[in-house]
Protein backbone atom coordinates (compact mmCIF):
# COMPACT_ATOMS: atom_id res chain seq x y z
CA UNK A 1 -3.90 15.03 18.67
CA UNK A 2 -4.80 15.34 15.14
CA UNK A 3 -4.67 12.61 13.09
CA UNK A 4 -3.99 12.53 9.14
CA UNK A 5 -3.36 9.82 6.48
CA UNK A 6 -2.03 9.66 2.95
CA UNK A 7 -3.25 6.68 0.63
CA UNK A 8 -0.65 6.21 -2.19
CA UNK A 9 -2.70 4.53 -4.74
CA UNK A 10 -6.16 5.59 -4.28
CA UNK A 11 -8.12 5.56 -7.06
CA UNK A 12 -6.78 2.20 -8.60
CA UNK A 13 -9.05 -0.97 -7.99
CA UNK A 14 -7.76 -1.68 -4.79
CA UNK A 15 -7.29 1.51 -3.57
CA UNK A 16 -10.91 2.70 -4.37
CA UNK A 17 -12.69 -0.01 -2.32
CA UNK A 18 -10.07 1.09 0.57
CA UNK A 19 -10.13 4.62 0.40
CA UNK A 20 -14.19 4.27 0.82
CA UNK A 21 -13.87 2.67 3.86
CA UNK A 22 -11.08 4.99 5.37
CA UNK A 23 -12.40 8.05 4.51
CA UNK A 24 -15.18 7.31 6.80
CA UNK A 25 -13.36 6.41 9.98
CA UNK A 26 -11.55 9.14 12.56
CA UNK A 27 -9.28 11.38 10.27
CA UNK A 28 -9.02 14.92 10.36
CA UNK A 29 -7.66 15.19 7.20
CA UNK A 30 -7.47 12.71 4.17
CA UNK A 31 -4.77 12.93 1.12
CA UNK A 32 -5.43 10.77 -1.46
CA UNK A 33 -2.61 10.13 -4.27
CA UNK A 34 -3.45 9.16 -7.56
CA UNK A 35 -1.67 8.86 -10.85
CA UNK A 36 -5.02 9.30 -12.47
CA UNK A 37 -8.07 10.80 -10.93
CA UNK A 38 -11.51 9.81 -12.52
CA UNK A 39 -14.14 12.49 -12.08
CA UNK A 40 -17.02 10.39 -11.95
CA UNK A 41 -14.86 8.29 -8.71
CA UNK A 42 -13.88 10.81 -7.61
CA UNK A 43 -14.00 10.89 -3.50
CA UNK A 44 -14.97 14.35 -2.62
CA UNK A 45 -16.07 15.48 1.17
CA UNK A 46 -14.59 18.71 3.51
CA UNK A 47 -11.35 16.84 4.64
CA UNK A 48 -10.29 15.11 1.59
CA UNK A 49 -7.44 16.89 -0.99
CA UNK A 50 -7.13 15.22 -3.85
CA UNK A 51 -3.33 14.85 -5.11
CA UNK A 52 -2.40 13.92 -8.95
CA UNK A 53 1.20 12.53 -8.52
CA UNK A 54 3.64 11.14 -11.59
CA UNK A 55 6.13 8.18 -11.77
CA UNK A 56 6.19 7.25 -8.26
CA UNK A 57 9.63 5.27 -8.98
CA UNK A 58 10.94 8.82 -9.86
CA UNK A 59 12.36 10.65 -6.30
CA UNK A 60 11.40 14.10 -7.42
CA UNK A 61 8.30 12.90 -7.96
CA UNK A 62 7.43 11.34 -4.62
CA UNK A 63 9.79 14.57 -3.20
CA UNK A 64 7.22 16.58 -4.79
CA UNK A 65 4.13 14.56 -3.60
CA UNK A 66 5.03 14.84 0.13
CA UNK A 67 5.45 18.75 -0.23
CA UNK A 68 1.93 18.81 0.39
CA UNK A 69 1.91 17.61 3.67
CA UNK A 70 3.06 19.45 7.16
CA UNK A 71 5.06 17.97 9.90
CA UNK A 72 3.63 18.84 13.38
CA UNK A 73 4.21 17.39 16.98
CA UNK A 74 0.60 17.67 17.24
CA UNK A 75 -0.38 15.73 14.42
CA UNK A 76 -0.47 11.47 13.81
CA UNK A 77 0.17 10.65 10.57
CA UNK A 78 -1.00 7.11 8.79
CA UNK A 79 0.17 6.10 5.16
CA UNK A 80 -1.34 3.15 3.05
CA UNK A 81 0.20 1.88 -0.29
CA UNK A 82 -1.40 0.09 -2.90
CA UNK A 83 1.33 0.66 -5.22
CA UNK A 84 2.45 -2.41 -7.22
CA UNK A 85 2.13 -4.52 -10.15
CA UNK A 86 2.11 -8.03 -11.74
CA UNK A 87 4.12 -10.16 -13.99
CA UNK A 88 3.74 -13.86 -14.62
CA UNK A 89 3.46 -16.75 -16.37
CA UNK A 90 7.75 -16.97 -17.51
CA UNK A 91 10.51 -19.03 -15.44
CA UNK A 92 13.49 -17.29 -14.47
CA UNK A 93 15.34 -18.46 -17.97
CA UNK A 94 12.52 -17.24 -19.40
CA UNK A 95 12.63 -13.69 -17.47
CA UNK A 96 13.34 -10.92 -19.45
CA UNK A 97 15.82 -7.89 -17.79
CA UNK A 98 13.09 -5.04 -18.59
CA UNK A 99 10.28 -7.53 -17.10
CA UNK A 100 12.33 -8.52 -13.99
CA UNK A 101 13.39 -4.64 -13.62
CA UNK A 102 10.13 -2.95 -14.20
CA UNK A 103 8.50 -5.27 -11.05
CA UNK A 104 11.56 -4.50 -8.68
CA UNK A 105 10.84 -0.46 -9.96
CA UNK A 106 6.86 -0.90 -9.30
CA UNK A 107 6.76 -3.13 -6.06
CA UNK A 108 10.14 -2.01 -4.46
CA UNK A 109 11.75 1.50 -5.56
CA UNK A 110 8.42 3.45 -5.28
CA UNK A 111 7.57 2.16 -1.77
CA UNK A 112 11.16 2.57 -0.88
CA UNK A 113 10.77 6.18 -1.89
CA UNK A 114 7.20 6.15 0.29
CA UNK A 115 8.62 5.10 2.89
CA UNK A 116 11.92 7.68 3.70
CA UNK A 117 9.76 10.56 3.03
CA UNK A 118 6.76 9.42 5.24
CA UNK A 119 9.85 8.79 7.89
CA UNK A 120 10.78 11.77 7.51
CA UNK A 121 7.78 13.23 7.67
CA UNK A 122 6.55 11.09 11.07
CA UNK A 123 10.35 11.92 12.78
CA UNK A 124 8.99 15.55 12.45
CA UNK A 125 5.96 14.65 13.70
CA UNK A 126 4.10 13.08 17.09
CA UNK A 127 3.94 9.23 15.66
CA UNK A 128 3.04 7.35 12.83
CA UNK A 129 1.93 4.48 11.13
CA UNK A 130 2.75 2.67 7.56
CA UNK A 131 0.97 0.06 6.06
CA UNK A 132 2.40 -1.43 2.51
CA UNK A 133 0.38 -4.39 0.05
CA UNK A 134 2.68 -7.07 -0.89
CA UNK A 135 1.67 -10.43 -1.83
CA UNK A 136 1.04 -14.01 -0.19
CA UNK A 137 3.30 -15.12 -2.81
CA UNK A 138 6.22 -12.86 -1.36
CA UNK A 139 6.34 -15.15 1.73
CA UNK A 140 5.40 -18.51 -0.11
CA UNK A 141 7.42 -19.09 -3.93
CA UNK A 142 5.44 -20.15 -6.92
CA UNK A 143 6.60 -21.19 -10.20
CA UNK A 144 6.41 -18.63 -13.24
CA UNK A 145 5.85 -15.59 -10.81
CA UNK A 146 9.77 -15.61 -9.76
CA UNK A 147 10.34 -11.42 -10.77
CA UNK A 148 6.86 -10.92 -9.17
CA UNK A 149 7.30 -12.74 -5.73
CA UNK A 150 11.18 -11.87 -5.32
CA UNK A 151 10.44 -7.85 -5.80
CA UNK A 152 7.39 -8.75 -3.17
CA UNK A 153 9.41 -10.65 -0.98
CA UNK A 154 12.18 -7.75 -0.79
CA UNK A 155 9.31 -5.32 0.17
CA UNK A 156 8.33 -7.81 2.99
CA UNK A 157 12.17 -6.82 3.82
CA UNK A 158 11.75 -3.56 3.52
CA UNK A 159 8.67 -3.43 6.41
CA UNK A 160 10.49 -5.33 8.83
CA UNK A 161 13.64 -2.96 8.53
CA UNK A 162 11.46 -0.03 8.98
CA UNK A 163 9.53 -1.51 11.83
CA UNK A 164 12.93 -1.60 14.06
CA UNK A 165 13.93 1.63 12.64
CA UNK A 166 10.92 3.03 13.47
CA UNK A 167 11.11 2.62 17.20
CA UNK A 168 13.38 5.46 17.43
CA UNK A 169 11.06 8.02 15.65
CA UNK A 170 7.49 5.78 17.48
CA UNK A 171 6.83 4.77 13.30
CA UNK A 172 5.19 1.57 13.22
CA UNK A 173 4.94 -0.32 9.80
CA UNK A 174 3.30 -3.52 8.43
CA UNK A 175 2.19 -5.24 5.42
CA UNK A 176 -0.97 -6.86 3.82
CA UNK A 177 -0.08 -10.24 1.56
CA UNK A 178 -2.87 -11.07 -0.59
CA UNK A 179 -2.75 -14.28 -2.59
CA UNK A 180 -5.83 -12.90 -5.22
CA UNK A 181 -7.88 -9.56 -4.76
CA UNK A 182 -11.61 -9.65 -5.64
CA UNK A 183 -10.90 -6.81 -8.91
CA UNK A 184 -12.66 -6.20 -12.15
CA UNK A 185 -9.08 -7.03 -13.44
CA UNK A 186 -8.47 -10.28 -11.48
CA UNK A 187 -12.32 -11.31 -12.42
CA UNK A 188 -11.53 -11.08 -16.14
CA UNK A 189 -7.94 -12.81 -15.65
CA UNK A 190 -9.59 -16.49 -13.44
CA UNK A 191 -13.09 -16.51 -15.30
CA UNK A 192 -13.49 -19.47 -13.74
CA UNK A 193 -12.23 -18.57 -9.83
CA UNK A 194 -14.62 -18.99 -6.60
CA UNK A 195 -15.04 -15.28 -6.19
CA UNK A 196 -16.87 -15.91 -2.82
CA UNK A 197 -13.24 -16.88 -1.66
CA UNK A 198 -11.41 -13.83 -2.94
CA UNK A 199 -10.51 -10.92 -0.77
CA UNK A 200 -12.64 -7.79 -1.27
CA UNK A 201 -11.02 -4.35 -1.13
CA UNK A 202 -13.44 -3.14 1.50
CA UNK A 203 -12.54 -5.94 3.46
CA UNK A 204 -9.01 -4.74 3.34
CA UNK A 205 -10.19 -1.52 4.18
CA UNK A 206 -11.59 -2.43 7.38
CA UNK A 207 -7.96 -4.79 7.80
CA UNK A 208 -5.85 -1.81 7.64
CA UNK A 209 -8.10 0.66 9.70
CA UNK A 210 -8.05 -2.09 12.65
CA UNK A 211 -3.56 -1.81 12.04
CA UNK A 212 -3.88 1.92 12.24
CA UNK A 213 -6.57 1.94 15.18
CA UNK A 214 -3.71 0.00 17.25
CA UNK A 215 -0.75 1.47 15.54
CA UNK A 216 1.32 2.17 18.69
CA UNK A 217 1.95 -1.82 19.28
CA UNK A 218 1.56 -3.49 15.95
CA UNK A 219 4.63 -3.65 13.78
CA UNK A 220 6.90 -5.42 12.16
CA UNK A 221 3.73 -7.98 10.57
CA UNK A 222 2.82 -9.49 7.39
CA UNK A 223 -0.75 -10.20 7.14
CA UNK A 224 -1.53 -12.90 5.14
CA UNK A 225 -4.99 -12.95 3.26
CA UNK A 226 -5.06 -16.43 1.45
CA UNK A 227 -8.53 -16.71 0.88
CA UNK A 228 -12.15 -15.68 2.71
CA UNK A 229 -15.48 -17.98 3.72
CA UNK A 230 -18.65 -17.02 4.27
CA UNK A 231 -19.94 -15.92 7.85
């Protein structure tokens, strides 16, 4: 059985450190989405294509983006998404429409989209596995992150429906919910944070291969990452 996987995502800060990892586990063939490819990051080896993709929130868009991929009863196919974003700091009064909108459009619509193609695509297929990144605050409320953790929290939703969906069509789908990511980004954001404690992308990497290595049995979970120690 051949097995393929799609990271949406791959080239942002998260999805690099991942995509390093997977690429070098048991694939036959790697797609890696990107709204943005870098040339001097970019991952480049026999079984990897290379996909530039556009608004991801757009259906055409992620319509178009799954056009390069073939459904076969002799193939496995595994997805990851890294797609999301962050808004904080405001109460709900203080919540602006376009704010709360624009993190229901990056956390929810575009992995809604992600997910009924990649259905699709595994109902046409032998089996398959999904694995989306929502957030530690999605399962436990904070205070000024309301737009943030309520778009999260609905994608936490949106895994579990797809997990008992997916029994029908043998797709299995979970989550990763990160309270703070070890990024260049984050790093400049907490100058002052115990980086020893915060999750490394590789690290998640090696989380998500372990999902997809026992794919046929795990589903329906949200794995929460609050923080890391030293071994």
């Amino acid at each position: 059985m051949q097995k393929e996987l799609l990271i949406f995502g791959a080239y942002g800060a998260l999805g690099i450190g991942v995509s390093k990892i997977l690429i070098n586990k048991s694939f036959d063939k790697i797609y890696l989405f990107g709204s943005h490819i870098d040339e001097n990051n970019k991952l480049t080896q026999e079984n990897i294509e290379n996909i530039l993709v556009k608004d991801l929130s757009e259906e055409e868009n992620v319509k178009a983006a799954f056009k390069n991929i073939k459904s076969d009863k002799r193939k496995i196919f595994f997805l990851f998404s890294t797609i999301g974003g962050y808004t904080g700091g405001k109460t709900i009064g203080e919540t602006t429409e376009a704010e709360w909108n624009k993190m229901f459009k990056i956390n929810l619509q575009t992995n809604f989209l992600i997910a009924k193609y990649f259905s699709n695509l595994v109902k046409e297929s032998s089996s398959g596995s999904i694995c989306f990144t929502s957030a530690f605050t999605g399962l436990h409320e904070e205070a000024g992150k309301g737009a943030y953790g309520i778009s999260k929290s609905a994608l936490i939703h949106l895994v579990k429906t797809l997990s008992l969906e997916g029994e029908k069509i043998k797709l299995t789908a979970n989550a990763i919910a990160p309270y703070i990511i070890d990024t260049p980004a984050n790093r400049e954001w907490m100058t002052k944070g115990d980086y020893s404690k915060w999750i490394k992308p590789e690290e998640i990497g090696e989380l998500v291969w372990s999902i997809f290595n026992n794919f046929n049995f795990v589903s329906g979970n949200i794995f929460k990452l609050k923080e890391r120690f030293e071994i």
